[in-house]
PDB file of N, CA and C in Angstrom:
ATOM      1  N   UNK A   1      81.513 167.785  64.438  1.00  0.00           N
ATOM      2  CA  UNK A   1      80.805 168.344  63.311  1.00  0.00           C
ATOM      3  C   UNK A   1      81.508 169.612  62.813  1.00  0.00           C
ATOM      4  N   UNK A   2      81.901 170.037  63.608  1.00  0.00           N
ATOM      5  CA  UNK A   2      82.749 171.905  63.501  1.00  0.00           C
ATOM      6  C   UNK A   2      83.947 171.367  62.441  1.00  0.00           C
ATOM      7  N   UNK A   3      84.497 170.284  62.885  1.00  0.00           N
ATOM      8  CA  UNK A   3      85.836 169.892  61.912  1.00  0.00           C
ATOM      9  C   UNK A   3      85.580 169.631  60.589  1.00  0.00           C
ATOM     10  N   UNK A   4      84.675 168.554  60.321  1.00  0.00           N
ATOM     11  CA  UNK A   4      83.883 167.998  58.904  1.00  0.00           C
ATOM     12  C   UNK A   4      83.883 169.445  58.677  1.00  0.00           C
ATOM     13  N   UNK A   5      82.915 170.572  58.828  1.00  0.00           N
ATOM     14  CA  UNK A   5      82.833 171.812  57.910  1.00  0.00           C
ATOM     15  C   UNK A   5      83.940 172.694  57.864  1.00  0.00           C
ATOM     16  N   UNK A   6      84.757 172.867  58.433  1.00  0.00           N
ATOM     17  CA  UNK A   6      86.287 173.028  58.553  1.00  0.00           C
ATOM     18  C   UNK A   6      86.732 173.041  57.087  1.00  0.00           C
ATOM     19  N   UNK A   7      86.639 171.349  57.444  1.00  0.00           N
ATOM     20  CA  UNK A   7      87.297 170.421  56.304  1.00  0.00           C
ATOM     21  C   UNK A   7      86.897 170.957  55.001  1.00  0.00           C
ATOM     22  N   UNK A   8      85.578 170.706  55.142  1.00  0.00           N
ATOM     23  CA  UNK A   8      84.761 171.554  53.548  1.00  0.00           C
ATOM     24  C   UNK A   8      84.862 172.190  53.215  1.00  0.00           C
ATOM     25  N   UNK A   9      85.159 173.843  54.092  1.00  0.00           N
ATOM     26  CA  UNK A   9      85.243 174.653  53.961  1.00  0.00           C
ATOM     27  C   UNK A   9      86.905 174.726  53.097  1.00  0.00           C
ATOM     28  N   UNK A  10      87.748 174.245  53.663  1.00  0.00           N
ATOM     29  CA  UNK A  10      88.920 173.872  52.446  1.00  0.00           C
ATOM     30  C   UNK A  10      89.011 173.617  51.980  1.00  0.00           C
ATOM     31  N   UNK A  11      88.691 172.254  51.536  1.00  0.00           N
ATOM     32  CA  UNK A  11      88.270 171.718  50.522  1.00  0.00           C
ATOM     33  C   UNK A  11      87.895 172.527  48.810  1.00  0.00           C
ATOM     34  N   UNK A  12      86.724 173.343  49.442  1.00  0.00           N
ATOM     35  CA  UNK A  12      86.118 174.055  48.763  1.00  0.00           C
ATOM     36  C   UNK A  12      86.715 175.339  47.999  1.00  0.00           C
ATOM     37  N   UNK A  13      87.775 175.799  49.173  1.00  0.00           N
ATOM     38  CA  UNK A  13      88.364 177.000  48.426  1.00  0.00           C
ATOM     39  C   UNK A  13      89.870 176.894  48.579  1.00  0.00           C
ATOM     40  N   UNK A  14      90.018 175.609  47.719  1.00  0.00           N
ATOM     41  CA  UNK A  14      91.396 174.936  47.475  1.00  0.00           C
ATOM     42  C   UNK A  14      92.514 175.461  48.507  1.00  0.00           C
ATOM     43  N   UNK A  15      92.485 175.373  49.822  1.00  0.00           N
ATOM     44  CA  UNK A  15      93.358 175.576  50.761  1.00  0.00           C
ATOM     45  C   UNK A  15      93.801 174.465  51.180  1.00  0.00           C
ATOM     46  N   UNK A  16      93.187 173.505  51.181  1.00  0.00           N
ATOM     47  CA  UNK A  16      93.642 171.943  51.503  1.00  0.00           C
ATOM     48  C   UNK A  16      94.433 171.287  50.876  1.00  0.00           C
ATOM     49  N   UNK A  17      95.589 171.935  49.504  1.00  0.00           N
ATOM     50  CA  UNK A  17      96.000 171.428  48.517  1.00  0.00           C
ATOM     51  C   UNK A  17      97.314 170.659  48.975  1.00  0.00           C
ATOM     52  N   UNK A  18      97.128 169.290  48.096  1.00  0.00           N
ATOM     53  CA  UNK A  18      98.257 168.318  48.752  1.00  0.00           C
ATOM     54  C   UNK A  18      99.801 168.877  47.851  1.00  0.00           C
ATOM     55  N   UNK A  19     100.765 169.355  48.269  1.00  0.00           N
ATOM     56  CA  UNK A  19     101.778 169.440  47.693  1.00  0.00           C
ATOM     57  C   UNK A  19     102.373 168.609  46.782  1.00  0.00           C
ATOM     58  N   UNK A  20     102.616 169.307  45.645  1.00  0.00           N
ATOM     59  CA  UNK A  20     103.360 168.440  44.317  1.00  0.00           C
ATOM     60  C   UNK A  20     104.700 168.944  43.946  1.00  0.00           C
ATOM     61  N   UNK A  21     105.241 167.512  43.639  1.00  0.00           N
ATOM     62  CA  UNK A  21     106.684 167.492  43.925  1.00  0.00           C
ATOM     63  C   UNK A  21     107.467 166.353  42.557  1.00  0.00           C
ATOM     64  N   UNK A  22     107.723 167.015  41.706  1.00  0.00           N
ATOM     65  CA  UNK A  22     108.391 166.516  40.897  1.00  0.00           C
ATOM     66  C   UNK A  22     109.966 166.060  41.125  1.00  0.00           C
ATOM     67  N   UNK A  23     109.894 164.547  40.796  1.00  0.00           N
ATOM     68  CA  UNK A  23     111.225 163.631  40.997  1.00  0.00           C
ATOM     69  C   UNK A  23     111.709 162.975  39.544  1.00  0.00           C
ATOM     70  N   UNK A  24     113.114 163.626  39.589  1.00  0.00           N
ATOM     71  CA  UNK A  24     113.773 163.103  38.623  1.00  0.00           C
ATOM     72  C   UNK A  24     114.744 162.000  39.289  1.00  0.00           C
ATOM     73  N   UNK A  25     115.026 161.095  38.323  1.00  0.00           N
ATOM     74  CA  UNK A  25     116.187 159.905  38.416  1.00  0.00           C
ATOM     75  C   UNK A  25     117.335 160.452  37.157  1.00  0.00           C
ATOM     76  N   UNK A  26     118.556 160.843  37.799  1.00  0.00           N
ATOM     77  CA  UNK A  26     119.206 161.829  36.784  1.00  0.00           C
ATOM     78  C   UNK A  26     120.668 160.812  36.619  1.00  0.00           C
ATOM     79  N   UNK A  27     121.147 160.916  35.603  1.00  0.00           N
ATOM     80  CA  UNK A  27     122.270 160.073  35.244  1.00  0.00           C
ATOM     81  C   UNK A  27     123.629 161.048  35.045  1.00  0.00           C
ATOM     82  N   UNK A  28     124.486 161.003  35.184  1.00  0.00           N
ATOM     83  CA  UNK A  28     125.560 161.768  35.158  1.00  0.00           C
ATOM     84  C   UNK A  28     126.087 162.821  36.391  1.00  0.00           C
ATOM     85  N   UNK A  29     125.086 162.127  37.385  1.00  0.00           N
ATOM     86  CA  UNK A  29     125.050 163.229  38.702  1.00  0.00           C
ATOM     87  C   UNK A  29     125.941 162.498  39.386  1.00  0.00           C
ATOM     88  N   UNK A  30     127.564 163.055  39.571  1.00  0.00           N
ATOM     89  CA  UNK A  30     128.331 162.072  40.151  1.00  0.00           C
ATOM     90  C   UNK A  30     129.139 163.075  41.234  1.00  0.00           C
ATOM     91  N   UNK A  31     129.080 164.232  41.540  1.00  0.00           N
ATOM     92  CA  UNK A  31     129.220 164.746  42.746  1.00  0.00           C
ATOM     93  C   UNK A  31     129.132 165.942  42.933  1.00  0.00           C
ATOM     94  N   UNK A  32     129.209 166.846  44.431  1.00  0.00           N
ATOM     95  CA  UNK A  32     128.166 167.257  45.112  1.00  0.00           C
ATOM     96  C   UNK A  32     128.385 168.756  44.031  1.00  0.00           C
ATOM     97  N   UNK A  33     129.534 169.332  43.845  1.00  0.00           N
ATOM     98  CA  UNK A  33     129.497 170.360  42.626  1.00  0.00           C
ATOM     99  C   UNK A  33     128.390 170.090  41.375  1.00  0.00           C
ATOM    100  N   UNK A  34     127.695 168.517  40.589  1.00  0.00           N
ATOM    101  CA  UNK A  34     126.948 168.593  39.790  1.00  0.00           C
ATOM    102  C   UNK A  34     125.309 168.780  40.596  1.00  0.00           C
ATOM    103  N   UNK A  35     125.351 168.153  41.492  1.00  0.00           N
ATOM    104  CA  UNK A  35     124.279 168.299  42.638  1.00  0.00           C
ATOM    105  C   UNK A  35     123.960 170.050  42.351  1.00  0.00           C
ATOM    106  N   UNK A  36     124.933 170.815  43.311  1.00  0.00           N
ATOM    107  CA  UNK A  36     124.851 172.001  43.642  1.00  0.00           C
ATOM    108  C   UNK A  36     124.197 172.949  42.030  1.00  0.00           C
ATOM    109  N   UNK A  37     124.969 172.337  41.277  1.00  0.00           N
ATOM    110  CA  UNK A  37     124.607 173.262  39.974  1.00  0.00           C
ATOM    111  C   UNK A  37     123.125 172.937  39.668  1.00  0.00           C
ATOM    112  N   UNK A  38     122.535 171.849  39.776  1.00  0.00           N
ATOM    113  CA  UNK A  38     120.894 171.496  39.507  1.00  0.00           C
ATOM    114  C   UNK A  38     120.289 172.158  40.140  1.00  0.00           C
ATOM    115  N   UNK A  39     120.307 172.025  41.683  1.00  0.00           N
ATOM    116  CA  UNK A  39     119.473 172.487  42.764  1.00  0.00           C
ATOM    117  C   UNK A  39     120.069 174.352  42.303  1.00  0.00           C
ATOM    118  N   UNK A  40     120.938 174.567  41.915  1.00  0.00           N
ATOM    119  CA  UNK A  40     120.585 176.132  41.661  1.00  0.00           C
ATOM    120  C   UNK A  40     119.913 176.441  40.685  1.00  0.00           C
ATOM    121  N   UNK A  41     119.858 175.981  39.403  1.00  0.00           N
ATOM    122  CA  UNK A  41     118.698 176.154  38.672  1.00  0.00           C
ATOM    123  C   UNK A  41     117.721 176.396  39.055  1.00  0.00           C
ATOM    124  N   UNK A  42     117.135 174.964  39.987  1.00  0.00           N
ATOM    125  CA  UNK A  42     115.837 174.452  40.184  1.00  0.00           C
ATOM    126  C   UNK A  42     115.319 175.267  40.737  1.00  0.00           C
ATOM    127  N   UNK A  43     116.229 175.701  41.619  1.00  0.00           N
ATOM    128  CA  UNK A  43     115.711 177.091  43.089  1.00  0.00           C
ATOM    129  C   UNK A  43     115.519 178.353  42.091  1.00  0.00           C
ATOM    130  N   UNK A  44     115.937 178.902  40.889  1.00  0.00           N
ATOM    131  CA  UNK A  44     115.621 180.138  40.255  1.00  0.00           C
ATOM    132  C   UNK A  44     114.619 179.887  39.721  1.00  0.00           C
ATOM    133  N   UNK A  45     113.819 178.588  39.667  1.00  0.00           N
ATOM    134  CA  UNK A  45     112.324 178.875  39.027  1.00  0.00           C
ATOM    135  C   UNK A  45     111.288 179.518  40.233  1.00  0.00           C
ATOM    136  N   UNK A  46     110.453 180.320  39.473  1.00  0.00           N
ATOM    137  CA  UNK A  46     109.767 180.514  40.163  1.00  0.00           C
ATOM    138  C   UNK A  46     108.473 180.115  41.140  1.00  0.00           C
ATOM    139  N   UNK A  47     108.089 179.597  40.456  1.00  0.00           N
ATOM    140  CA  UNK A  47     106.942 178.047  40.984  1.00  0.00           C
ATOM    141  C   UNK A  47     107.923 177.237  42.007  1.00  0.00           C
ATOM    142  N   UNK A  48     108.868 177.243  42.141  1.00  0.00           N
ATOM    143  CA  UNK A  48     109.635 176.246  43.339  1.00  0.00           C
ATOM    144  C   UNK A  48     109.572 176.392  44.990  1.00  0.00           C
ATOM    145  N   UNK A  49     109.395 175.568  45.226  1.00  0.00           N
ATOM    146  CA  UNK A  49     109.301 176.196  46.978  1.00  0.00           C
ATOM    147  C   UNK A  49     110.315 174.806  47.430  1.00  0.00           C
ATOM    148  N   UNK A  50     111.125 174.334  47.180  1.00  0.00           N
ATOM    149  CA  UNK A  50     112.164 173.482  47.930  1.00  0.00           C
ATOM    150  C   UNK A  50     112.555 172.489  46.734  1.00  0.00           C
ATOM    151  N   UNK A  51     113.811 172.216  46.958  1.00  0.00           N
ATOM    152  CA  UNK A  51     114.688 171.356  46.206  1.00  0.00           C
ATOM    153  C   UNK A  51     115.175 170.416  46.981  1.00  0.00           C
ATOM    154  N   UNK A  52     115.527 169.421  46.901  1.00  0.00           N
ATOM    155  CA  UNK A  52     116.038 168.503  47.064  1.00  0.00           C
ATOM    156  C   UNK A  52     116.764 167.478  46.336  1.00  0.00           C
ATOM    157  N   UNK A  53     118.428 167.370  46.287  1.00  0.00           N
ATOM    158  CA  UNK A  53     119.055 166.228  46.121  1.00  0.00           C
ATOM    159  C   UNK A  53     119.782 165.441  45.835  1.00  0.00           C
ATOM    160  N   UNK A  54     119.390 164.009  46.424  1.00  0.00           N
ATOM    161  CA  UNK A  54     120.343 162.849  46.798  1.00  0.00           C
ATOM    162  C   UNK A  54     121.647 162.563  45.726  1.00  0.00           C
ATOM    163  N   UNK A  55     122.284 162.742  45.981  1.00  0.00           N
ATOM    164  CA  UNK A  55     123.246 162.279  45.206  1.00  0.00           C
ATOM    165  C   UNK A  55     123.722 160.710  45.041  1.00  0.00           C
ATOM    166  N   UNK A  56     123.692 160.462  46.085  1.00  0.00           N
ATOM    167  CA  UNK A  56     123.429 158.459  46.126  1.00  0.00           C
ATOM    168  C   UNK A  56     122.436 157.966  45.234  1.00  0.00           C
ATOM    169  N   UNK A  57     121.523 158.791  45.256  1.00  0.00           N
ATOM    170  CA  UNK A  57     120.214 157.628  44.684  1.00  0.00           C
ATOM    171  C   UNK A  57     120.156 158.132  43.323  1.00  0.00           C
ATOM    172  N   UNK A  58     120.515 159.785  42.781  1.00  0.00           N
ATOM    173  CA  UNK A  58     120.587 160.223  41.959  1.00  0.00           C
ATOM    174  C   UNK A  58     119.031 161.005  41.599  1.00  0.00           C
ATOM    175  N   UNK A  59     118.698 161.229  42.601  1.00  0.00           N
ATOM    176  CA  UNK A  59     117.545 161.836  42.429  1.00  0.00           C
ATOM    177  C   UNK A  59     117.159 163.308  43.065  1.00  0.00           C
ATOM    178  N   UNK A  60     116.517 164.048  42.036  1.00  0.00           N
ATOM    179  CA  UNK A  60     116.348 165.884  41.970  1.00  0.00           C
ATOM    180  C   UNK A  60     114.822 165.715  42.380  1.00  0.00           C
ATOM    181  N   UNK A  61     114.679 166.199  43.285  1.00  0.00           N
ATOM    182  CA  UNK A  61     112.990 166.789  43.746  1.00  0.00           C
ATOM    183  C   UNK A  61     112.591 167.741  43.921  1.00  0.00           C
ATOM    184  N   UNK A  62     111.880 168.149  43.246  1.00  0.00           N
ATOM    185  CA  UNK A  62     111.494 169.800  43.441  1.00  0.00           C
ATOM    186  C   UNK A  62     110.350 169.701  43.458  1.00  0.00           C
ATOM    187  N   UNK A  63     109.628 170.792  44.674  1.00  0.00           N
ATOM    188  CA  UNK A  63     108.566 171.019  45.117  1.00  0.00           C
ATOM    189  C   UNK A  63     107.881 171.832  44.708  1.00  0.00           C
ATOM    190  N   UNK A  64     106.553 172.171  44.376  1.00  0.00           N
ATOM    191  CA  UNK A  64     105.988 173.445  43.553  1.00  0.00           C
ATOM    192  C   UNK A  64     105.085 173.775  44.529  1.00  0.00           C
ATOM    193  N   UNK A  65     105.123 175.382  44.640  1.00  0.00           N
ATOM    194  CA  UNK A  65     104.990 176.579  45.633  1.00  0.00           C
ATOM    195  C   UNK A  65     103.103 176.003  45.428  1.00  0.00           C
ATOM    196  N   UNK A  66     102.312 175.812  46.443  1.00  0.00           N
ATOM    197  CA  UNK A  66     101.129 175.849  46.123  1.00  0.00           C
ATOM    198  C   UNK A  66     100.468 176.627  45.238  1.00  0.00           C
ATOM    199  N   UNK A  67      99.735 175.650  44.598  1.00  0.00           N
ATOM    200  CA  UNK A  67      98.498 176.609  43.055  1.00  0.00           C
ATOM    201  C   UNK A  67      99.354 176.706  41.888  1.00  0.00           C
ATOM    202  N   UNK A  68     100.245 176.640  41.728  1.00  0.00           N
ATOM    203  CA  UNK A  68     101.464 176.463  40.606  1.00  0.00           C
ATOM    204  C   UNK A  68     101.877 175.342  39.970  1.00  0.00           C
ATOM    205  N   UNK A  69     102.233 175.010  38.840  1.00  0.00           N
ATOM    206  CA  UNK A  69     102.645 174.255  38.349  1.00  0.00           C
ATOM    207  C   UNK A  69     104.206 174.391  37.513  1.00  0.00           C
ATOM    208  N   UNK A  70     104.707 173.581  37.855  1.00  0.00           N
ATOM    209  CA  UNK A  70     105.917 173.139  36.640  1.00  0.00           C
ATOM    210  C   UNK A  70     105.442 171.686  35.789  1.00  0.00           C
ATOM    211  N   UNK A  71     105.887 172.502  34.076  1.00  0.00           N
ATOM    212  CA  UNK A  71     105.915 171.465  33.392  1.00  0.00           C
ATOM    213  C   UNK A  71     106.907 170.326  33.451  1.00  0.00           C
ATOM    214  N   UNK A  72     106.244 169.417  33.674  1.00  0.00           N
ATOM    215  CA  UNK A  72     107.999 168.200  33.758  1.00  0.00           C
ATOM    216  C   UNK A  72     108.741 168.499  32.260  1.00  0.00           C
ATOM    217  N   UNK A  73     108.348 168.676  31.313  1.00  0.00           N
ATOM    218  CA  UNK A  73     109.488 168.855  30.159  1.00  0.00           C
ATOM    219  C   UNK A  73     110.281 170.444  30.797  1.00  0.00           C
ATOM    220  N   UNK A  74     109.839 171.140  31.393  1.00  0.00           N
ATOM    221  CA  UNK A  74     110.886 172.098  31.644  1.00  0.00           C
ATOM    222  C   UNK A  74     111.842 171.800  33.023  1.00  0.00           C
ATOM    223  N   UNK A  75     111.401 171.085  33.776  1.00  0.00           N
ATOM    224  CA  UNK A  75     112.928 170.642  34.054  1.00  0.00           C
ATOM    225  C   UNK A  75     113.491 169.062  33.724  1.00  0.00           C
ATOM    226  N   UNK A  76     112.693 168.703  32.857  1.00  0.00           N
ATOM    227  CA  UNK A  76     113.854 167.955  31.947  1.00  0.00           C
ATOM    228  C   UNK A  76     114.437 168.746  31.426  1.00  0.00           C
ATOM    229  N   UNK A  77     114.417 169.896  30.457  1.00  0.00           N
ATOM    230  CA  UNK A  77     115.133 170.776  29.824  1.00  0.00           C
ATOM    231  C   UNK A  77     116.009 171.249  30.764  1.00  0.00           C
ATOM    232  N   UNK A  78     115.611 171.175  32.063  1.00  0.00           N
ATOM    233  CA  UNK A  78     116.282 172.418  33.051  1.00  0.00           C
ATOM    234  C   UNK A  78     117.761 171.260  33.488  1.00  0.00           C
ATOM    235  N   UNK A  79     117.466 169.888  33.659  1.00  0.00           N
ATOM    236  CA  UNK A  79     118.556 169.006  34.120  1.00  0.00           C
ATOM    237  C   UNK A  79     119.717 169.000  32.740  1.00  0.00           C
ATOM    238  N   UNK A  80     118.956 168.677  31.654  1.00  0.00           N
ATOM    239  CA  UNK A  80     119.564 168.267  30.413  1.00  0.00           C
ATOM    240  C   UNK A  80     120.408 169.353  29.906  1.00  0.00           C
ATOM    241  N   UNK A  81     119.910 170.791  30.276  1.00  0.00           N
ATOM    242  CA  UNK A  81     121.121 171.754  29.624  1.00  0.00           C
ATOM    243  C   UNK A  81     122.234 172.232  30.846  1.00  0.00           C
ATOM    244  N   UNK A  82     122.168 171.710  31.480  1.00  0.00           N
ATOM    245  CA  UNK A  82     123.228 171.780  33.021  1.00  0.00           C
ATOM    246  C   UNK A  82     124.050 170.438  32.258  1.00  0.00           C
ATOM    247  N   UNK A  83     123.563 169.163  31.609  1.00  0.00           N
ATOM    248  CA  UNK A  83     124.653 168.424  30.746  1.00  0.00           C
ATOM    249  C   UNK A  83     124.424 166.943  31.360  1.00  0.00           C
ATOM    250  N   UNK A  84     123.159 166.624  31.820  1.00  0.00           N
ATOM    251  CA  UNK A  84     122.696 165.359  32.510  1.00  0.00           C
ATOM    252  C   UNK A  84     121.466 164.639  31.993  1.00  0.00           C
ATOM    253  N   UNK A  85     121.475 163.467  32.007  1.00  0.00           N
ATOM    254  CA  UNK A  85     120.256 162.804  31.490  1.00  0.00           C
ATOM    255  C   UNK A  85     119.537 162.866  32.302  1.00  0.00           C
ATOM    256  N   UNK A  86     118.408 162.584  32.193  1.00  0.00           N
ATOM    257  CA  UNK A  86     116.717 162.254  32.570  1.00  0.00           C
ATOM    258  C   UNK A  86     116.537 160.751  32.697  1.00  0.00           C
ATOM    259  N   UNK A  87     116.500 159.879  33.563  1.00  0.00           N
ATOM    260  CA  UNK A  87     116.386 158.768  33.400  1.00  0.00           C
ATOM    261  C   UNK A  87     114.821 158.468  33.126  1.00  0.00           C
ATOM    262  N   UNK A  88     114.382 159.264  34.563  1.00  0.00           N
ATOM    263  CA  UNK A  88     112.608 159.027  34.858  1.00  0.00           C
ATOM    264  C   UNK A  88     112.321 160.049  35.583  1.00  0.00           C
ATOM    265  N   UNK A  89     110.994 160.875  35.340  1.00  0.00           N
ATOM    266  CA  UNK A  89     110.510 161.643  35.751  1.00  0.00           C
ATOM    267  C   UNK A  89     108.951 161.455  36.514  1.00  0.00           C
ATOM    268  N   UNK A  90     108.837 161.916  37.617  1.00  0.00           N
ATOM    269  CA  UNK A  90     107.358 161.900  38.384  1.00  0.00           C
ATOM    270  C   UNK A  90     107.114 162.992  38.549  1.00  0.00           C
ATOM    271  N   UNK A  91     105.654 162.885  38.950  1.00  0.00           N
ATOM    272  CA  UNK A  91     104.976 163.426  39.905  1.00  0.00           C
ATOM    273  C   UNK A  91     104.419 162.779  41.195  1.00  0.00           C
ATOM    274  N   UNK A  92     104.965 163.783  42.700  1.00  0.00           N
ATOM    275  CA  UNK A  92     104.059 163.086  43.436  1.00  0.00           C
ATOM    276  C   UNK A  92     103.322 163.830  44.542  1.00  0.00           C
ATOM    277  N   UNK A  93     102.296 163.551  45.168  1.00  0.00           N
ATOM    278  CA  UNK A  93     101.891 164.964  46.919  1.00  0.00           C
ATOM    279  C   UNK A  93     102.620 164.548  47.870  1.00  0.00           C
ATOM    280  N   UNK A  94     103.675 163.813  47.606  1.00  0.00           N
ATOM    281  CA  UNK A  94     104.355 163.777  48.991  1.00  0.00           C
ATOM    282  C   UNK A  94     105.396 165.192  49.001  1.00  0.00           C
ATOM    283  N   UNK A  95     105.926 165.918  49.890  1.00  0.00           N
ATOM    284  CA  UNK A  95     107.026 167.077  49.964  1.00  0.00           C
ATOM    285  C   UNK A  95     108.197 166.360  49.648  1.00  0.00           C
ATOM    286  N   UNK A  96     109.299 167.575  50.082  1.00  0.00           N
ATOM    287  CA  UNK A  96     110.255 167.388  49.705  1.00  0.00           C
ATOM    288  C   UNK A  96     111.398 167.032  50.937  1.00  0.00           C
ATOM    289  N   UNK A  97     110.902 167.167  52.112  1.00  0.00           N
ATOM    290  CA  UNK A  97     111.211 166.503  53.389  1.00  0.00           C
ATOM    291  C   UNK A  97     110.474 164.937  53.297  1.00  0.00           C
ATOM    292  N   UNK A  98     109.187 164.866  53.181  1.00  0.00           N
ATOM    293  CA  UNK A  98     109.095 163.338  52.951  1.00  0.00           C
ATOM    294  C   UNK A  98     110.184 162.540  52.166  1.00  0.00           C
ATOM    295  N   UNK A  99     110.333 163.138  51.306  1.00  0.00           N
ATOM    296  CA  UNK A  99     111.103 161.929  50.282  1.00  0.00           C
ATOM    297  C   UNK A  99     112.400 162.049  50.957  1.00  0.00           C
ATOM    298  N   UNK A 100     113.271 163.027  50.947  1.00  0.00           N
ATOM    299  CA  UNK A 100     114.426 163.423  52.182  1.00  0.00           C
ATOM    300  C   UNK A 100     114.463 162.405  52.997  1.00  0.00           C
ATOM    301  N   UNK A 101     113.602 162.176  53.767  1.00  0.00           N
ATOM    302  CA  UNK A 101     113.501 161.125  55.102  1.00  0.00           C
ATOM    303  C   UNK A 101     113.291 159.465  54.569  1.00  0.00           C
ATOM    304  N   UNK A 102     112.533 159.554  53.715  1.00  0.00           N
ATOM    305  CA  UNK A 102     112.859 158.045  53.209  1.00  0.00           C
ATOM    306  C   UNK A 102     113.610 157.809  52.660  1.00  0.00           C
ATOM    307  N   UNK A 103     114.466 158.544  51.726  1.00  0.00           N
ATOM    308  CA  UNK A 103     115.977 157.794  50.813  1.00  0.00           C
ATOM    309  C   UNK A 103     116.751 158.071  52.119  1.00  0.00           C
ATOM    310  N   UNK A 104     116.859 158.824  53.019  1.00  0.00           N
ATOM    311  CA  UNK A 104     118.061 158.394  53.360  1.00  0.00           C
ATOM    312  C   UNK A 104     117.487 157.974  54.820  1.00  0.00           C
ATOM    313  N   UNK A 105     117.048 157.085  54.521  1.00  0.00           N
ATOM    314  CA  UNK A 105     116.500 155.976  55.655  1.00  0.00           C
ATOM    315  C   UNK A 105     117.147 154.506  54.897  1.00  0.00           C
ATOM    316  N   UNK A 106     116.877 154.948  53.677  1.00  0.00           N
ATOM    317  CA  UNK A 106     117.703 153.709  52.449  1.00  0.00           C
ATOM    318  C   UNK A 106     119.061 153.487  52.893  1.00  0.00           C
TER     319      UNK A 106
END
């Protein structure tokens, strides 16, 4: 019973918040120098709390610092003026070690 109100008790005063993590599918990302230049952007926003990415799969993940948001058009803007397309953009609560561990389980 102590846990259930625990639970509520977070719940309630948004401490329980599932991490959101925006994933791009980026086109023109063809090695680890274009990599490096994204993920430095990505890391000077402020809302960011981890970057991630794959260069195989072609995909940028960035994590937003709890209670914060990034607009996905600003890092589409943020990929596109570094000189790269946007293929597809998400949102998801998985981190940025989750997704880490499944592409390159791929």
């Amino acid at each position: 019973m102590k846990n259930v109100l625990l639970f509520i008790l977070f719940v309630m005063t948004g401490t329980a918040q599932a991490a959101q993590t925006i994933t791009a599918q980026v086109n023109g990302m063809v090695c680890a120098f274009c990599a490096q230049g994204i993920e430095k952007k990505a890391r000077a926003l402020p809302q960011t709390e981890d970057v991630y990415v794959n260069l195989k799969q072609k995909i940028v993940a960035i994590q937003v610092k709890e209670g914060q948001t990034i607009p996905t058009d600003t890092i589409k803007t943020l990929i596109q003026d570094a000189g790269y397309d946007v293929k597809q953009i998400e949102t998801t609560d998985d981190t940025t070690a989750t997704i880490r561990s499944r592409l390159e389980q791929e």
